[in-house]
C-alpha atoms as a PDB file:
ATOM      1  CA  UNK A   1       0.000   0.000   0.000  1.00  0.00           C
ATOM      2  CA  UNK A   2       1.298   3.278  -0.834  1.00  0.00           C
ATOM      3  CA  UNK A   3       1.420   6.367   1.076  1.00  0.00           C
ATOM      4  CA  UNK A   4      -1.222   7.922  -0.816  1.00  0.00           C
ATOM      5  CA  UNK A   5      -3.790   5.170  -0.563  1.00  0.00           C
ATOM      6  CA  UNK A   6      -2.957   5.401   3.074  1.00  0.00           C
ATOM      7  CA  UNK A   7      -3.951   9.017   3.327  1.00  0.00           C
ATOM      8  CA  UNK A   8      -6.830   8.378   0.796  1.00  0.00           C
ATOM      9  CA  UNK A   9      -7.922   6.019   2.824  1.00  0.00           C
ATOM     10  CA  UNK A  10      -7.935   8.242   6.146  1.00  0.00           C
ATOM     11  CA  UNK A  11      -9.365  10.925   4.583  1.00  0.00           C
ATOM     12  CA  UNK A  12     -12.222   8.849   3.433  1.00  0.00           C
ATOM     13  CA  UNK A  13     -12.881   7.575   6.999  1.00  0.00           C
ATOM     14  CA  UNK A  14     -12.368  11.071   8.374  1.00  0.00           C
ATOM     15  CA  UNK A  15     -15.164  12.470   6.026  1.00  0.00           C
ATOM     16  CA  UNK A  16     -17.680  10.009   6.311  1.00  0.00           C
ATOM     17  CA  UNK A  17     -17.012  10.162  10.185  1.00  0.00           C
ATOM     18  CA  UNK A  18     -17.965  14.352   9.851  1.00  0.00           C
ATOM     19  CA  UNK A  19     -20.784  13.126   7.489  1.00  0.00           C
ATOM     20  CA  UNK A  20     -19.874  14.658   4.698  1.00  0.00           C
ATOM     21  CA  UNK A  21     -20.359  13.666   0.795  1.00  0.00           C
ATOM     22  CA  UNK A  22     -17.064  13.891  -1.658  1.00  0.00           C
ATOM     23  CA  UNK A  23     -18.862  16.206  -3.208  1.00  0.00           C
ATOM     24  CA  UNK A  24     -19.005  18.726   0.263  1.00  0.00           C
ATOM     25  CA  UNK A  25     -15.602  17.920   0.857  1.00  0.00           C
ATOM     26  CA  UNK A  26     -14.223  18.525  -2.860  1.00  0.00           C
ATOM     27  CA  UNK A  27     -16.345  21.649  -2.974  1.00  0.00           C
ATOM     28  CA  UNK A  28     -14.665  23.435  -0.046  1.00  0.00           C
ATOM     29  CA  UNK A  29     -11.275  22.241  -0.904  1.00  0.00           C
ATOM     30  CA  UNK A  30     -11.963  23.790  -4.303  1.00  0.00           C
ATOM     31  CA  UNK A  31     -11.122  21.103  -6.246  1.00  0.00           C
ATOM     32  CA  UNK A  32     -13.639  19.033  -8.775  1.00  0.00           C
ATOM     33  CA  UNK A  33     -15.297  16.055  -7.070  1.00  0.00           C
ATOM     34  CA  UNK A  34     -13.753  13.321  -9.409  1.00  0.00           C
ATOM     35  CA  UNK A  35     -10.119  14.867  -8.345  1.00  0.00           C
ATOM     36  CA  UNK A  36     -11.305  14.346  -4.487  1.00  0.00           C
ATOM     37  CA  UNK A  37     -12.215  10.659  -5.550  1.00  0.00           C
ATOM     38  CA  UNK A  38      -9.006  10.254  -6.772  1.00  0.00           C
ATOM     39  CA  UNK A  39      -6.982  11.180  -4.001  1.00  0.00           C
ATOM     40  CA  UNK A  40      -9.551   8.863  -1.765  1.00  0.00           C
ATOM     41  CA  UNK A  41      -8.401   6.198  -4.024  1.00  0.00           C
ATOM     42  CA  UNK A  42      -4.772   7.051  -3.695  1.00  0.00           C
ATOM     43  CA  UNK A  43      -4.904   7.340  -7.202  1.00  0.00           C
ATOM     44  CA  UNK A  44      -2.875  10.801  -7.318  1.00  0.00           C
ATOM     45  CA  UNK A  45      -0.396  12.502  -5.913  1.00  0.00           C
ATOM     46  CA  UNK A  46      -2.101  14.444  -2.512  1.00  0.00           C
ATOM     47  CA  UNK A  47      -0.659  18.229  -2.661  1.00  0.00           C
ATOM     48  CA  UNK A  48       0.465  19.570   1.093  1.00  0.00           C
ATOM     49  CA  UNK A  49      -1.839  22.244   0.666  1.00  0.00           C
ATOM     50  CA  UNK A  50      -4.944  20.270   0.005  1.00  0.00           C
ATOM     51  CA  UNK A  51      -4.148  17.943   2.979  1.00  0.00           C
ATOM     52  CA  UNK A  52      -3.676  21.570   4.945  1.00  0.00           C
ATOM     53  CA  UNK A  53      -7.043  22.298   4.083  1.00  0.00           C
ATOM     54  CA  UNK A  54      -8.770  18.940   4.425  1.00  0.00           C
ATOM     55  CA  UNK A  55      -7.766  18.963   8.466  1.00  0.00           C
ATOM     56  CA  UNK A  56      -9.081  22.506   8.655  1.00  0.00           C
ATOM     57  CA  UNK A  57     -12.645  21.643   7.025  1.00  0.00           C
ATOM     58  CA  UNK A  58     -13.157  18.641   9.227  1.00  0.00           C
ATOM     59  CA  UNK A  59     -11.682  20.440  12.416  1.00  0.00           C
ATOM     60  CA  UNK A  60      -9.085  17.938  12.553  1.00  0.00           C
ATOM     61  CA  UNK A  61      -5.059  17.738  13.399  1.00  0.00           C
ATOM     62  CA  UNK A  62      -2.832  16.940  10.617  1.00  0.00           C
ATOM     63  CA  UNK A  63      -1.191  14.040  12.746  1.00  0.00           C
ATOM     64  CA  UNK A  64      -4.466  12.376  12.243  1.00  0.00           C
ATOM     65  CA  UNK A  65      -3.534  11.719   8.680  1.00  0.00           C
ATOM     66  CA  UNK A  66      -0.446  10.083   9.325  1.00  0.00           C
ATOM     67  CA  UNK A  67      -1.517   8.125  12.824  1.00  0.00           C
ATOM     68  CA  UNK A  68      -0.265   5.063  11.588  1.00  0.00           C
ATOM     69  CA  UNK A  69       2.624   3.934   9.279  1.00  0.00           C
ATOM     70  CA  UNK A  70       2.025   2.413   6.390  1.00  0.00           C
ATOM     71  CA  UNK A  71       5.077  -0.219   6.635  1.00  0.00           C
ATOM     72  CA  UNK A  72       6.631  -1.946   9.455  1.00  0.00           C
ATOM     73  CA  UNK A  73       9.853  -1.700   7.636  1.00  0.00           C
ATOM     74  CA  UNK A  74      12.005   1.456   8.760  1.00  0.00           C
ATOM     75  CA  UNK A  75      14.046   1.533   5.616  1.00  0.00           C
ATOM     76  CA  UNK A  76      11.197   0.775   3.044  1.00  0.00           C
ATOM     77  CA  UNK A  77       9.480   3.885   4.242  1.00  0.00           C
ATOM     78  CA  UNK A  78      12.231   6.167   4.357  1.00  0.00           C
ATOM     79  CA  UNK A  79      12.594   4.891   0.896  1.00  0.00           C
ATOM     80  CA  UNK A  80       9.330   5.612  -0.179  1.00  0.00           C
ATOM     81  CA  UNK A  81       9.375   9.030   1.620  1.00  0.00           C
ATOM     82  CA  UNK A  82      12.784   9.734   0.155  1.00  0.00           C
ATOM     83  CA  UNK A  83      11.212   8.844  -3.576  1.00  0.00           C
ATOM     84  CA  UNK A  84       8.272  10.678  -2.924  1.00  0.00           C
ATOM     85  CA  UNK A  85      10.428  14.127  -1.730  1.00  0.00           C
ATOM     86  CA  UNK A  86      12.123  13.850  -4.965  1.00  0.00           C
ATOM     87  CA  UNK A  87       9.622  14.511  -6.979  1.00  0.00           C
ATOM     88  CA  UNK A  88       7.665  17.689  -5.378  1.00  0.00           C
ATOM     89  CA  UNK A  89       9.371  21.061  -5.581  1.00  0.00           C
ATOM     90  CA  UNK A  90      11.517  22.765  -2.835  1.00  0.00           C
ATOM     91  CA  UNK A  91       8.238  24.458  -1.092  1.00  0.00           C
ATOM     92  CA  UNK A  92       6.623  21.500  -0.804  1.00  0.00           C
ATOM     93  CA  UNK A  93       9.369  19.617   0.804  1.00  0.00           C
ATOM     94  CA  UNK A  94       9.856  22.138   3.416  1.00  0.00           C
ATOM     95  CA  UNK A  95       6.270  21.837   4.326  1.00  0.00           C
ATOM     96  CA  UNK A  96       6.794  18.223   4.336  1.00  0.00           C
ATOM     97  CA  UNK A  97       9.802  18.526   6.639  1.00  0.00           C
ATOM     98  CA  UNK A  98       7.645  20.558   8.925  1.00  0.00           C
ATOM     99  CA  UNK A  99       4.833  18.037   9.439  1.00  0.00           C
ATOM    100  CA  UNK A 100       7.553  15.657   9.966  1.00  0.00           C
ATOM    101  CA  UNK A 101       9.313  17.940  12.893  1.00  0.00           C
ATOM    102  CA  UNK A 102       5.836  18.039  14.241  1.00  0.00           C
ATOM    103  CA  UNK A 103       4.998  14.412  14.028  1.00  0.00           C
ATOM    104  CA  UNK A 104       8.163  13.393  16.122  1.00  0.00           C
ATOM    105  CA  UNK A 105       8.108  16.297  18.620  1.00  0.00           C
END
């Protein structure tokens, strides 16, 4: 399982725990409803921003999204972290590397 079907995944449970359709949940995040389904599916690539937003609509923390790791493997997920870091751009990353700081602290 990947990191973004992970997420998807959470983000799924998360909305239909605030009772909210994809539709509700794409329209505040201001992205089209088939997009949202996507990144439920972990289908695409889930921009910082968007997750920044989807803990704000559903009055959430951000750890929530990550409460569990995906692998019981230390190096296979810094691996996959370390693949997915290389391919988002430098403003990203530092977001990333913030969530991470406040994950651990």
């Amino acid at each position: 399982m990947s990191i973004y079907n992970a997420i998807g995944e959470k983000m799924k449970k998360i909305r239909k725990e605030s009772r909210k359709t994809q539709f509700e949940i794409a329209e505040e995040l201001f992205i089209h409803p088939k997009h949202y389904g996507k990144i439920e599916r972990g289908c695409v690539e889930t921009k910082i921003d968007t997750l920044e937003k989807f803990v704000t609509i559903c009055n959430i923390d951000l750890e929530c999204l990550f409460e569990k790791p995906c692998n019981d493997n230390l190096e296979e997920i810094i691996a996959e972290i370390l693949a997915i870091l290389s391919t988002v751009k430098i403003h990203d990353a530092q977001k990333i590397l913030k969530i991470i700081k406040i994950l651990i602290s």
